[in-house]
PDB file of N, CA and C in Angstrom:
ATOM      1  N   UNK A   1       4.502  48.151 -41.915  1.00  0.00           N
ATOM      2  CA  UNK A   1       5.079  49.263 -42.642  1.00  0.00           C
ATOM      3  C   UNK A   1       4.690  49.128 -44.108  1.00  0.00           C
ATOM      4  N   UNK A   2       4.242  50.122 -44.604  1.00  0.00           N
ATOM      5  CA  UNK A   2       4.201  50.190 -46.177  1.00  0.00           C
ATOM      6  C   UNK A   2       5.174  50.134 -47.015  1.00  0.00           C
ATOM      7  N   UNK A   3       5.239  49.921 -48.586  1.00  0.00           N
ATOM      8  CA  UNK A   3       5.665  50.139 -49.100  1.00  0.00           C
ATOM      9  C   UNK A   3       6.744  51.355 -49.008  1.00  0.00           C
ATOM     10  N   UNK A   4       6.142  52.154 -49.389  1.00  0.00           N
ATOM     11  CA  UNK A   4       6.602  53.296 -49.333  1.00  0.00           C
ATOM     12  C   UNK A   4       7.366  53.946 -48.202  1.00  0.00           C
ATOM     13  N   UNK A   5       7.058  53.187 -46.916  1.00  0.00           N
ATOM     14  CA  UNK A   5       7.544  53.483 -46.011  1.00  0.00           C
ATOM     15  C   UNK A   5       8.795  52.908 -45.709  1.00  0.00           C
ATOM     16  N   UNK A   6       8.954  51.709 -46.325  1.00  0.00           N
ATOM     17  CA  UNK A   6       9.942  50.900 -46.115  1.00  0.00           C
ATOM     18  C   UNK A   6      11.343  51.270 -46.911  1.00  0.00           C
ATOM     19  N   UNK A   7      10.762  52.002 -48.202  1.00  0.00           N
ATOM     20  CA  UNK A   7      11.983  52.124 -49.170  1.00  0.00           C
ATOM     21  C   UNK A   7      12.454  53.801 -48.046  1.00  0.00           C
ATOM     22  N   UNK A   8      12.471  54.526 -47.032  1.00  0.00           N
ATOM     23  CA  UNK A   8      12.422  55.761 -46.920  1.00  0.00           C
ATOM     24  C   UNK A   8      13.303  55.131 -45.713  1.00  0.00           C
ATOM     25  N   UNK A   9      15.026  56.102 -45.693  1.00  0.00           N
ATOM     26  CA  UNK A   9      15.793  56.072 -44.484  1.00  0.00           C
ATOM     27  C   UNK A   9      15.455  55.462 -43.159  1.00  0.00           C
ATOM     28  N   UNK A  10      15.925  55.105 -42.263  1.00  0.00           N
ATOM     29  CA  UNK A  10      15.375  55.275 -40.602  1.00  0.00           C
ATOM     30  C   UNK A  10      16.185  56.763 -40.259  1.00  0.00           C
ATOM     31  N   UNK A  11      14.711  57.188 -39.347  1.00  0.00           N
ATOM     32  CA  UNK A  11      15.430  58.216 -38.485  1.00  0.00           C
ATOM     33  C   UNK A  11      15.169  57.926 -36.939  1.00  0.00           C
ATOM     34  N   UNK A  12      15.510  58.572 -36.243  1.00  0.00           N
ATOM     35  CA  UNK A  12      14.958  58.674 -34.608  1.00  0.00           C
ATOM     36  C   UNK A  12      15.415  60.125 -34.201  1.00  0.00           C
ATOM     37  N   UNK A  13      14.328  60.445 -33.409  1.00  0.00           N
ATOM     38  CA  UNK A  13      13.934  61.470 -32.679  1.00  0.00           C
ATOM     39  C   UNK A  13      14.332  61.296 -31.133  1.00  0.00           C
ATOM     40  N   UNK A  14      14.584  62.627 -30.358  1.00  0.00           N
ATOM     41  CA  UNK A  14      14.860  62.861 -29.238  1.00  0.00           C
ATOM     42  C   UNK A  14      14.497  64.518 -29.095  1.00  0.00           C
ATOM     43  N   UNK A  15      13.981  64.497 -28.290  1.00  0.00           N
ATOM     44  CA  UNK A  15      13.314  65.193 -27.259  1.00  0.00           C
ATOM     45  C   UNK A  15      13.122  65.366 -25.438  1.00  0.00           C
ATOM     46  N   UNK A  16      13.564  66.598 -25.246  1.00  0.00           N
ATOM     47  CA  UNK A  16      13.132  66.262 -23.185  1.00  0.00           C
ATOM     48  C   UNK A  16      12.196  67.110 -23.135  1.00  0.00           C
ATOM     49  N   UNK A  17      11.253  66.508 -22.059  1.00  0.00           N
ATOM     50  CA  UNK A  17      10.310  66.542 -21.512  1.00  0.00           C
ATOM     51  C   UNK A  17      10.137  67.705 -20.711  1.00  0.00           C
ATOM     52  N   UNK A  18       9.942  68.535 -21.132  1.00  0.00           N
ATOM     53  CA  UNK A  18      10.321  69.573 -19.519  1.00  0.00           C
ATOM     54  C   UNK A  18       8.935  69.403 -18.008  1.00  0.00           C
ATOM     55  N   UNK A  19       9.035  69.897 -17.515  1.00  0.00           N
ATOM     56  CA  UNK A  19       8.327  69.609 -16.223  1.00  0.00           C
ATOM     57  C   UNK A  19       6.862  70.276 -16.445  1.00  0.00           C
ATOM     58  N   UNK A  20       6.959  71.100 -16.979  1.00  0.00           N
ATOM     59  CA  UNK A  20       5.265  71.977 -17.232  1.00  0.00           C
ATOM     60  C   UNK A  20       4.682  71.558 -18.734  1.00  0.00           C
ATOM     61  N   UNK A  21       5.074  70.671 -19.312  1.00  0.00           N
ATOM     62  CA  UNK A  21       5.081  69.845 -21.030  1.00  0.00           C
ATOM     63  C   UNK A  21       3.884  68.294 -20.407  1.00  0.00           C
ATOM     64  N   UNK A  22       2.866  68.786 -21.052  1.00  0.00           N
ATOM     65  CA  UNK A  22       1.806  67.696 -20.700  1.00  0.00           C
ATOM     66  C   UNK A  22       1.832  66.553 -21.735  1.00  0.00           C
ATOM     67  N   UNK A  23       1.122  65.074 -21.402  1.00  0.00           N
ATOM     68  CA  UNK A  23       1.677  64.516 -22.322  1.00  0.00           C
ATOM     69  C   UNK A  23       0.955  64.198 -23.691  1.00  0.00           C
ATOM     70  N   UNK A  24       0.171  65.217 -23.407  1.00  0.00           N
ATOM     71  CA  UNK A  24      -0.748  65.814 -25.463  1.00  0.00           C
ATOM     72  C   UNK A  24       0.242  66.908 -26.291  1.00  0.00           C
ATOM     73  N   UNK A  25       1.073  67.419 -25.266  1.00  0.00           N
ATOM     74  CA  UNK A  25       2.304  68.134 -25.652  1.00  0.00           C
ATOM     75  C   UNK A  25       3.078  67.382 -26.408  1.00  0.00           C
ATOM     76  N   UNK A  26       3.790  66.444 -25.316  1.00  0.00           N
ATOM     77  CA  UNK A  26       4.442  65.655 -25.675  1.00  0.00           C
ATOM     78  C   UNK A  26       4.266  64.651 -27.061  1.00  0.00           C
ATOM     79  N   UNK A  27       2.912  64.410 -26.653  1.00  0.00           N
ATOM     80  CA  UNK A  27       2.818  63.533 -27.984  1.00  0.00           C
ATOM     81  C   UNK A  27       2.534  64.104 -29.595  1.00  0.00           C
ATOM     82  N   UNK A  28       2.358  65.214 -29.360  1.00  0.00           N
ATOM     83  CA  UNK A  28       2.269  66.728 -30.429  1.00  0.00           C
ATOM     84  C   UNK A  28       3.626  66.489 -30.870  1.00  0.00           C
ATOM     85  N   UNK A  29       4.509  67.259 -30.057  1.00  0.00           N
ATOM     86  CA  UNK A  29       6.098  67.200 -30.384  1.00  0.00           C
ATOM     87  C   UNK A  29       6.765  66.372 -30.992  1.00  0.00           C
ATOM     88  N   UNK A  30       6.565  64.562 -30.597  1.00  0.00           N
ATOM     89  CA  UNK A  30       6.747  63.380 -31.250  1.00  0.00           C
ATOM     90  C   UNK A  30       6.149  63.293 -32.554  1.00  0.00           C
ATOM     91  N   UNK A  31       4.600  63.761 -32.838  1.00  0.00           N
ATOM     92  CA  UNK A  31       4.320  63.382 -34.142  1.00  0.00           C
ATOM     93  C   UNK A  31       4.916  64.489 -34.823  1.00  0.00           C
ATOM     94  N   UNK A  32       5.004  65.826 -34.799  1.00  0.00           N
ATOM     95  CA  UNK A  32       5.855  67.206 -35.400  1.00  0.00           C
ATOM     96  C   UNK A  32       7.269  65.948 -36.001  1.00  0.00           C
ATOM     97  N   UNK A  33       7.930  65.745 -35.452  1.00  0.00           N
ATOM     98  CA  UNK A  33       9.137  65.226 -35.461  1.00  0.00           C
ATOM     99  C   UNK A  33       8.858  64.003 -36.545  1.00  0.00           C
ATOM    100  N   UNK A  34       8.055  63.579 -36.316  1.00  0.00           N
ATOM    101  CA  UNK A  34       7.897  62.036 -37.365  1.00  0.00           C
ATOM    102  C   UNK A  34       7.100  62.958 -38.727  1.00  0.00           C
ATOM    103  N   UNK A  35       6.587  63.925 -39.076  1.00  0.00           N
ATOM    104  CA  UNK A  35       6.251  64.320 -40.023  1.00  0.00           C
ATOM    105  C   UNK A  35       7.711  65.128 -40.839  1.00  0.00           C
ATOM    106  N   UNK A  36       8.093  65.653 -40.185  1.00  0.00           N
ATOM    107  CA  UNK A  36       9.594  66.568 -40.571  1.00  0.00           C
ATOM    108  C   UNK A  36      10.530  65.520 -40.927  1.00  0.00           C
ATOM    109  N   UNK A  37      10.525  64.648 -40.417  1.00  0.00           N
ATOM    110  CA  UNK A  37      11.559  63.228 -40.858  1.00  0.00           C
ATOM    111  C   UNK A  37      11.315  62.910 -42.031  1.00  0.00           C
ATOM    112  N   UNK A  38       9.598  62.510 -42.334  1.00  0.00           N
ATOM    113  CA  UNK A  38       9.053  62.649 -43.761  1.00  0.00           C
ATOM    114  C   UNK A  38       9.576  63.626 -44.819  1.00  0.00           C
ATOM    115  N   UNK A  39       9.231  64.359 -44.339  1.00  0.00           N
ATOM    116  CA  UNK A  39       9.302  65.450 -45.702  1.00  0.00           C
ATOM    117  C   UNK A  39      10.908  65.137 -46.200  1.00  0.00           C
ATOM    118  N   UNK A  40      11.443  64.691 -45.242  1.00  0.00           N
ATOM    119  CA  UNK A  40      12.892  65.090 -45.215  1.00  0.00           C
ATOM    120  C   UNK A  40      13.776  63.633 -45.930  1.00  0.00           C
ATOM    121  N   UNK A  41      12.818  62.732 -45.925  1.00  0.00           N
ATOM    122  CA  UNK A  41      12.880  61.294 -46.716  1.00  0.00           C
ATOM    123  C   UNK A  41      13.450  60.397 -45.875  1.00  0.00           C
ATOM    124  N   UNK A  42      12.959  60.406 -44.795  1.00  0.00           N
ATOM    125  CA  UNK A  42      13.402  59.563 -44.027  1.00  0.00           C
ATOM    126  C   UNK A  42      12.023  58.809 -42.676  1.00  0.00           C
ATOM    127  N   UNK A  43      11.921  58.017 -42.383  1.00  0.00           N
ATOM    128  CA  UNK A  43      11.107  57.331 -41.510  1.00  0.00           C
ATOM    129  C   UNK A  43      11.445  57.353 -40.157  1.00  0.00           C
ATOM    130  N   UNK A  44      10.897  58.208 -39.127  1.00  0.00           N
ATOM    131  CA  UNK A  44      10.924  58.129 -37.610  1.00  0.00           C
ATOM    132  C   UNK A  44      10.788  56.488 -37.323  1.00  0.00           C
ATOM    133  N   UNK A  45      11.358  55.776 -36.802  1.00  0.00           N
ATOM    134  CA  UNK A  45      11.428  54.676 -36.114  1.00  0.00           C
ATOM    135  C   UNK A  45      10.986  54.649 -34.568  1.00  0.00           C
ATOM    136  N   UNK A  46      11.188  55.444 -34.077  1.00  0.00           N
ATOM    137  CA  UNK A  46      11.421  55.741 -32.162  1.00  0.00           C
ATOM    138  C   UNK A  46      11.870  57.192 -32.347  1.00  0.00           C
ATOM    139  N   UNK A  47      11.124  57.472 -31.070  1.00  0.00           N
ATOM    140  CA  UNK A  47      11.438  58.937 -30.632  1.00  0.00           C
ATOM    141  C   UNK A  47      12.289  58.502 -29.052  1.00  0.00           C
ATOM    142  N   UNK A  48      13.174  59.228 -28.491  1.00  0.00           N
ATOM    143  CA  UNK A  48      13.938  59.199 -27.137  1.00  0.00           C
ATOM    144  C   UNK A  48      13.377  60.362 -26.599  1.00  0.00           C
ATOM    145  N   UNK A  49      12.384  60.129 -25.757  1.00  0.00           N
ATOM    146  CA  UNK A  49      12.123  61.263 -24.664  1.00  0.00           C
ATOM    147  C   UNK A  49      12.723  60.888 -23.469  1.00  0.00           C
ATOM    148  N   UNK A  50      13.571  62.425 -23.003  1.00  0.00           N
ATOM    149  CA  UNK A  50      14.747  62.549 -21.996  1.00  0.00           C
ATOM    150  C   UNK A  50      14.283  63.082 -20.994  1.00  0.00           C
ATOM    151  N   UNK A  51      13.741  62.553 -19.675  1.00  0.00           N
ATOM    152  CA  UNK A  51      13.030  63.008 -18.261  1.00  0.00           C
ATOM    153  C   UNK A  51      14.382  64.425 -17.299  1.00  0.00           C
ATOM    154  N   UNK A  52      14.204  65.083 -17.833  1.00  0.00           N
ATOM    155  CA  UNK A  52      15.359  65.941 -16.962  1.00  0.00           C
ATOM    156  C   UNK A  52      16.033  65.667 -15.926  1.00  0.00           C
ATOM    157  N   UNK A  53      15.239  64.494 -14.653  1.00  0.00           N
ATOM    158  CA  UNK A  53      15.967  63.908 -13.787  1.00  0.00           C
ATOM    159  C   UNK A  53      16.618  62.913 -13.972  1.00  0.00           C
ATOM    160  N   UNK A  54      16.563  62.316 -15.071  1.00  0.00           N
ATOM    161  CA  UNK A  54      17.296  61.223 -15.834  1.00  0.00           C
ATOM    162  C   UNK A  54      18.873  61.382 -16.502  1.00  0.00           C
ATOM    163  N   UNK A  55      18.344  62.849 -16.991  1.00  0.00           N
ATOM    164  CA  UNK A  55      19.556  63.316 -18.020  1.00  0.00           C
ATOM    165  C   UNK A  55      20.489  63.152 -17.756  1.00  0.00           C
ATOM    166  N   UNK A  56      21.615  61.974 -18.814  1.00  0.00           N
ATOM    167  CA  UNK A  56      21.496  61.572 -20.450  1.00  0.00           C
ATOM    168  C   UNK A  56      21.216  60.533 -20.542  1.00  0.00           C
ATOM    169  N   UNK A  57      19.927  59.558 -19.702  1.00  0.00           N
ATOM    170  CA  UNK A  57      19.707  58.386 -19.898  1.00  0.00           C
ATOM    171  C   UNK A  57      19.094  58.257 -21.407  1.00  0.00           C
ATOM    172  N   UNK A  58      18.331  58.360 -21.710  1.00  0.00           N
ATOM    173  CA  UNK A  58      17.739  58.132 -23.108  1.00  0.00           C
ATOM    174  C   UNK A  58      18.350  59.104 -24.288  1.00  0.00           C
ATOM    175  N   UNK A  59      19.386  59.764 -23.261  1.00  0.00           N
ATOM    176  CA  UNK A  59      20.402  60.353 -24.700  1.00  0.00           C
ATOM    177  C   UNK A  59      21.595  59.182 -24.994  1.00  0.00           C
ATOM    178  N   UNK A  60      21.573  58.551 -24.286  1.00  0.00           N
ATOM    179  CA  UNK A  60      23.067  57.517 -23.665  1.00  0.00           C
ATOM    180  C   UNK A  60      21.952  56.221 -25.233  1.00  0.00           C
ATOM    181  N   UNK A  61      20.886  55.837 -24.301  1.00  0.00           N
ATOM    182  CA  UNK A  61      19.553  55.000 -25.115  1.00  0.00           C
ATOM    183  C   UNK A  61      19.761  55.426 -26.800  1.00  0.00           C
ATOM    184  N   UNK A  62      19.673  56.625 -27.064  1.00  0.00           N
ATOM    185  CA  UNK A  62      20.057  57.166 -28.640  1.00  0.00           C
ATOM    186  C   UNK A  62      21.369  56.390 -29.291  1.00  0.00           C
ATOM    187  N   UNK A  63      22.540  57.034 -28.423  1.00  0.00           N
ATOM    188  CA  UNK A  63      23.698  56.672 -29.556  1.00  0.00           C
ATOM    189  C   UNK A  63      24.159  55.339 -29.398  1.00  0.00           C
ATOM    190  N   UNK A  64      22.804  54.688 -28.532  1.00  0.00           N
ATOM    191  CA  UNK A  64      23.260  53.097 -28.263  1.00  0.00           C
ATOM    192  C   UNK A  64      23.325  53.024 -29.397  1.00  0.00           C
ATOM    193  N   UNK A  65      21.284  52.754 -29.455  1.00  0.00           N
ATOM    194  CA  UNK A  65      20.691  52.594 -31.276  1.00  0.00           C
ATOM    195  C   UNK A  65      21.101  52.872 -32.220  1.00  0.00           C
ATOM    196  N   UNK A  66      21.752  54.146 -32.799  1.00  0.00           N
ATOM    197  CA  UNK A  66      21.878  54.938 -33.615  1.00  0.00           C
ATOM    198  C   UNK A  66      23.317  53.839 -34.026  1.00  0.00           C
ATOM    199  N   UNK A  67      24.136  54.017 -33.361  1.00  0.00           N
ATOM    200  CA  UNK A  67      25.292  52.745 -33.922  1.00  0.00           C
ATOM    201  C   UNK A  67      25.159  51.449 -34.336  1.00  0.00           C
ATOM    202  N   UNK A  68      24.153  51.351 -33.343  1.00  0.00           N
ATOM    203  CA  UNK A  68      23.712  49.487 -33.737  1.00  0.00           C
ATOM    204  C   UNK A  68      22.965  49.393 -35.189  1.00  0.00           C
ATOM    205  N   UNK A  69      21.858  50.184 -35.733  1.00  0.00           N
ATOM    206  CA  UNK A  69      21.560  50.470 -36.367  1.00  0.00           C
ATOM    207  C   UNK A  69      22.256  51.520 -37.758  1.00  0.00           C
ATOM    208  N   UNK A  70      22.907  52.080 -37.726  1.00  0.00           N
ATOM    209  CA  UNK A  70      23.660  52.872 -38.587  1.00  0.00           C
ATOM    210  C   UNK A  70      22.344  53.794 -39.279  1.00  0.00           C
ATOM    211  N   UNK A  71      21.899  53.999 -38.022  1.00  0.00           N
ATOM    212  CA  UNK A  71      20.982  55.487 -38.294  1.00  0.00           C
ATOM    213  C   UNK A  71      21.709  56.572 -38.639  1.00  0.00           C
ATOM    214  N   UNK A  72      21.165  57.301 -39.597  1.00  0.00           N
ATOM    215  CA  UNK A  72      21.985  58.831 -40.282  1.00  0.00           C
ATOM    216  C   UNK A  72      21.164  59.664 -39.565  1.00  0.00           C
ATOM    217  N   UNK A  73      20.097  60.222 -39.282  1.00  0.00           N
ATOM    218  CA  UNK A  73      19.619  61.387 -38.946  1.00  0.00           C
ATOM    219  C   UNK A  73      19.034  61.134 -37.689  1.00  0.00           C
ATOM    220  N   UNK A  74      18.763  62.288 -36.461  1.00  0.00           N
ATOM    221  CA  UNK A  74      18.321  62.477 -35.502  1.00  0.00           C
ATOM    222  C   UNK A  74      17.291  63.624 -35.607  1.00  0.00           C
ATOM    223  N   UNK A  75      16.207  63.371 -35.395  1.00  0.00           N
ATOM    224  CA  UNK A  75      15.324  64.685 -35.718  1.00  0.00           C
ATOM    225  C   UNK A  75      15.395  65.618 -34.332  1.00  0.00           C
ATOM    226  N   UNK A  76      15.630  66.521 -33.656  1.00  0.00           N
ATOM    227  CA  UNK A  76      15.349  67.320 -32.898  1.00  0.00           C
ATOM    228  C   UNK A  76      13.902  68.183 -33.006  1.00  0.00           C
ATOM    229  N   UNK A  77      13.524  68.599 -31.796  1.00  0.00           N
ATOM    230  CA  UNK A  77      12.524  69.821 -32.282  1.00  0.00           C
ATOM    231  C   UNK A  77      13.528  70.949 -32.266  1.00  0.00           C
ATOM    232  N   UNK A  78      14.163  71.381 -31.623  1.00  0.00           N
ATOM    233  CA  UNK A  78      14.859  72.700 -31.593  1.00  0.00           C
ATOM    234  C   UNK A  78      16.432  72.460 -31.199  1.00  0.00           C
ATOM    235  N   UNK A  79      17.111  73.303 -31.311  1.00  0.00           N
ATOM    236  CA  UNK A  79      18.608  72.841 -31.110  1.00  0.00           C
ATOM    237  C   UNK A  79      18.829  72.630 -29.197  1.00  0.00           C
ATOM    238  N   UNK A  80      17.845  73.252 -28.515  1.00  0.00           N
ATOM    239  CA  UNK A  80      18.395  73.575 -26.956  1.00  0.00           C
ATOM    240  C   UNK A  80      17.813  72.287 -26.451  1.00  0.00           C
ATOM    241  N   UNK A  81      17.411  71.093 -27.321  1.00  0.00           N
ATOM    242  CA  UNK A  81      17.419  69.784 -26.938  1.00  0.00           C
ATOM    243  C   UNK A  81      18.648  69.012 -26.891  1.00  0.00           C
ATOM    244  N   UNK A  82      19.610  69.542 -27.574  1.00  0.00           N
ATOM    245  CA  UNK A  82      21.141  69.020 -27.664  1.00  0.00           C
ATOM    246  C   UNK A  82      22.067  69.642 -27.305  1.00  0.00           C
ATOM    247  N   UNK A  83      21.602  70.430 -25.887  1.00  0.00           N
ATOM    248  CA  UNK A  83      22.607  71.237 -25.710  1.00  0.00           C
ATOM    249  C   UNK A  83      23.398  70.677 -24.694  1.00  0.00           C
ATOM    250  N   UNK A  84      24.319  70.829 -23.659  1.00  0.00           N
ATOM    251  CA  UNK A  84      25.443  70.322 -23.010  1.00  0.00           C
ATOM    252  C   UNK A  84      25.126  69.343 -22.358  1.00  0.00           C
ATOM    253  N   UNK A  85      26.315  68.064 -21.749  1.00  0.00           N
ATOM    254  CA  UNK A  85      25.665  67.052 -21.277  1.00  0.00           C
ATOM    255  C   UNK A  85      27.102  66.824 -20.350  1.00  0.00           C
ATOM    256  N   UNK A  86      27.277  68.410 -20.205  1.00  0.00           N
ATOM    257  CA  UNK A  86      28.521  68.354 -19.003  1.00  0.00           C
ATOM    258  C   UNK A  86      29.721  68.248 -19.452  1.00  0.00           C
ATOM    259  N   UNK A  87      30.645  68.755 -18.921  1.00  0.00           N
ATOM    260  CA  UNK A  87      32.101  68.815 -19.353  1.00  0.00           C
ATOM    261  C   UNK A  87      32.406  69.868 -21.190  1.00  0.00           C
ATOM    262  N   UNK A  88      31.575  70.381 -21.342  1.00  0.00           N
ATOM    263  CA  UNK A  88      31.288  71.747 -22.427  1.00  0.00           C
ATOM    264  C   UNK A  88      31.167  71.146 -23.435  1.00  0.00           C
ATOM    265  N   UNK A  89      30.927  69.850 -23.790  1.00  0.00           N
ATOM    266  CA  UNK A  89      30.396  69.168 -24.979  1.00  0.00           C
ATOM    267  C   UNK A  89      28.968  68.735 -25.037  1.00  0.00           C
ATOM    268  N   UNK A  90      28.417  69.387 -26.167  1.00  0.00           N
ATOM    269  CA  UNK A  90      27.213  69.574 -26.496  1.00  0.00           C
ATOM    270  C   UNK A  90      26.691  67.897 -26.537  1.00  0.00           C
ATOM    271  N   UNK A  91      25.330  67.822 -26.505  1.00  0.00           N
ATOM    272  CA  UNK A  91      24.902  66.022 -27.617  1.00  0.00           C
ATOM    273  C   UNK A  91      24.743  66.493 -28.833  1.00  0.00           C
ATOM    274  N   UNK A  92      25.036  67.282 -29.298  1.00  0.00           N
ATOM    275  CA  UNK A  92      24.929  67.170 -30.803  1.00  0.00           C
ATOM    276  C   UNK A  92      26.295  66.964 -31.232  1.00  0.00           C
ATOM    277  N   UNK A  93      27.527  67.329 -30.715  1.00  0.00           N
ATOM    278  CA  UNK A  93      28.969  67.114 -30.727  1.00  0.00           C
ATOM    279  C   UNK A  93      29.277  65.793 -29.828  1.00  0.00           C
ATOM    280  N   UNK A  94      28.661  65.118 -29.334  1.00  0.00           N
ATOM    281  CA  UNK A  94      28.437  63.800 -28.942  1.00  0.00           C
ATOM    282  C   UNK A  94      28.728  62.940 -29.565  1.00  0.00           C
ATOM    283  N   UNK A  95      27.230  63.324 -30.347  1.00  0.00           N
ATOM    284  CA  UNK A  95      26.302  62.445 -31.208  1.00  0.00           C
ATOM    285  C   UNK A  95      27.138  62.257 -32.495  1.00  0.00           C
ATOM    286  N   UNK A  96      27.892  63.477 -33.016  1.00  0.00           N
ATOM    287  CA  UNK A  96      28.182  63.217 -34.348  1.00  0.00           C
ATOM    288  C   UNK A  96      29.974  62.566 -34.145  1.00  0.00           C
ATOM    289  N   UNK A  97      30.274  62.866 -32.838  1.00  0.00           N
ATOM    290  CA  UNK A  97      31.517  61.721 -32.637  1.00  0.00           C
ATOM    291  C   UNK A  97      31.524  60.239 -32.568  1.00  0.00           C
ATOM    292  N   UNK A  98      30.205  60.311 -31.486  1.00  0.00           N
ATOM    293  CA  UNK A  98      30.337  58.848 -31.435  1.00  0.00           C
ATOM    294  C   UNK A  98      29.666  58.099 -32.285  1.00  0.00           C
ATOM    295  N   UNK A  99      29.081  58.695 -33.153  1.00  0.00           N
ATOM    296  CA  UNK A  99      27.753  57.967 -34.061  1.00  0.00           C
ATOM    297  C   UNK A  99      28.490  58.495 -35.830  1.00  0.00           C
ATOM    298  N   UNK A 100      28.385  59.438 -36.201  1.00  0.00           N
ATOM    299  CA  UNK A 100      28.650  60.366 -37.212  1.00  0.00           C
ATOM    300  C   UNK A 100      27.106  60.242 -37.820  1.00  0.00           C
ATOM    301  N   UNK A 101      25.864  60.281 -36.989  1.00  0.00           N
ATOM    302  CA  UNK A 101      24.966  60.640 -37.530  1.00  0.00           C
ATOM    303  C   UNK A 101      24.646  62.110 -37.258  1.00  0.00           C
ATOM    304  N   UNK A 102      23.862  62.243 -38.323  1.00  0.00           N
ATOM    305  CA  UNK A 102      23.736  63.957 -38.225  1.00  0.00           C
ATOM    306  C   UNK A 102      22.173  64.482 -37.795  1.00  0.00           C
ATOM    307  N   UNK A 103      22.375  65.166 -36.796  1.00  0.00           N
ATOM    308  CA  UNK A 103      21.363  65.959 -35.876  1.00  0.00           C
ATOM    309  C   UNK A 103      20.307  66.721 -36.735  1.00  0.00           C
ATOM    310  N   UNK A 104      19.140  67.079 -36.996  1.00  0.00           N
ATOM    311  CA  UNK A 104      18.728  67.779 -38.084  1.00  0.00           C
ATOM    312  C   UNK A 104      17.283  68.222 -36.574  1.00  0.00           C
ATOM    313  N   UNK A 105      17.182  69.530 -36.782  1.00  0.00           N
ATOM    314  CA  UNK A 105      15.884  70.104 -36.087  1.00  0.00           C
ATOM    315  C   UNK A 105      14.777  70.191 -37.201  1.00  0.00           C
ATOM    316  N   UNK A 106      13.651  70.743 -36.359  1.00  0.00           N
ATOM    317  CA  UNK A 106      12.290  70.846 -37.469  1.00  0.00           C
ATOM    318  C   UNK A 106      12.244  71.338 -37.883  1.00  0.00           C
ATOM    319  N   UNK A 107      12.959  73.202 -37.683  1.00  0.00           N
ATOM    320  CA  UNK A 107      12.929  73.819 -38.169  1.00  0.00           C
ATOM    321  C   UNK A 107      13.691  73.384 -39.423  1.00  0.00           C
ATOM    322  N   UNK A 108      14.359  72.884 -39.469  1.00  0.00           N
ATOM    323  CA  UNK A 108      15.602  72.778 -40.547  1.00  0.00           C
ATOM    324  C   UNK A 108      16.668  72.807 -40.986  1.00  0.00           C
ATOM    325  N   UNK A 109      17.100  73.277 -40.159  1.00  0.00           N
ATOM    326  CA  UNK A 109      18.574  73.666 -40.465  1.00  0.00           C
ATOM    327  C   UNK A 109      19.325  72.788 -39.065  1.00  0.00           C
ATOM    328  N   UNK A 110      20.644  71.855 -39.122  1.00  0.00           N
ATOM    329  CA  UNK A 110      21.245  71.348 -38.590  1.00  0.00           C
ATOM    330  C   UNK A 110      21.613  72.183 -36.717  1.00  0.00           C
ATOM    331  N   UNK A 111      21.996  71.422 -36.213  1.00  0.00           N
ATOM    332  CA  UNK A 111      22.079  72.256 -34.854  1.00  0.00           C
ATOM    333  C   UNK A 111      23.758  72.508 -34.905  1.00  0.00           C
TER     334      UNK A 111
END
């Protein structure tokens, strides 16, 4: 890690995979996410990609880290990556209970 890289937040990313999402897609989406973390002053560490037949294993994998670490931000690509995870609570209302880190998409604006 650089300099520069080192003095700059940790973030982590999460993302699912959908079934027709190839993995030059995928790996598109991951670097999108580690550049937006940048701008945003913070350093992607790990991205959590979530296999739909899995779901919430590597969302469960997130707010392990995110506590152990006292990560502040989660980069999303879009908000309908954090959307319900059963019983009408969102992972972004999850995430900011069990963690109080805050969800941030690429677009920009919080989910």
């Amino acid at each position: 890690m650089t300099d520069s890289l080192a003095q700059l937040a940790p973030a982590v990313g999460y993302l699912r995979q959908y079934p027709a999402m190839t993995c030059a897609e995928l790996e598109r989406a991951a670097g999108r996410l580690a550049v937006f973390a940048r701008q945003r002053g913070f350093v992607l560490t790990e991205v959590f990609v979530e296999q739909l037949a899995t779901d919430p294993a590597a969302f469960d994998a997130l707010v392990t880290v995110v506590k152990r670490g006292g990560i502040p931000v989660v980069e999303v690509p879009t908000q309908a990556h954090l959307s319900a995870v059963g019983g009408g609570e969102t992972k972004a209302r999850r995430l900011k209970r069990e963690t109080g880190a805050q969800a941030l998409t690429a677009g920009g604006s919080p989910p």
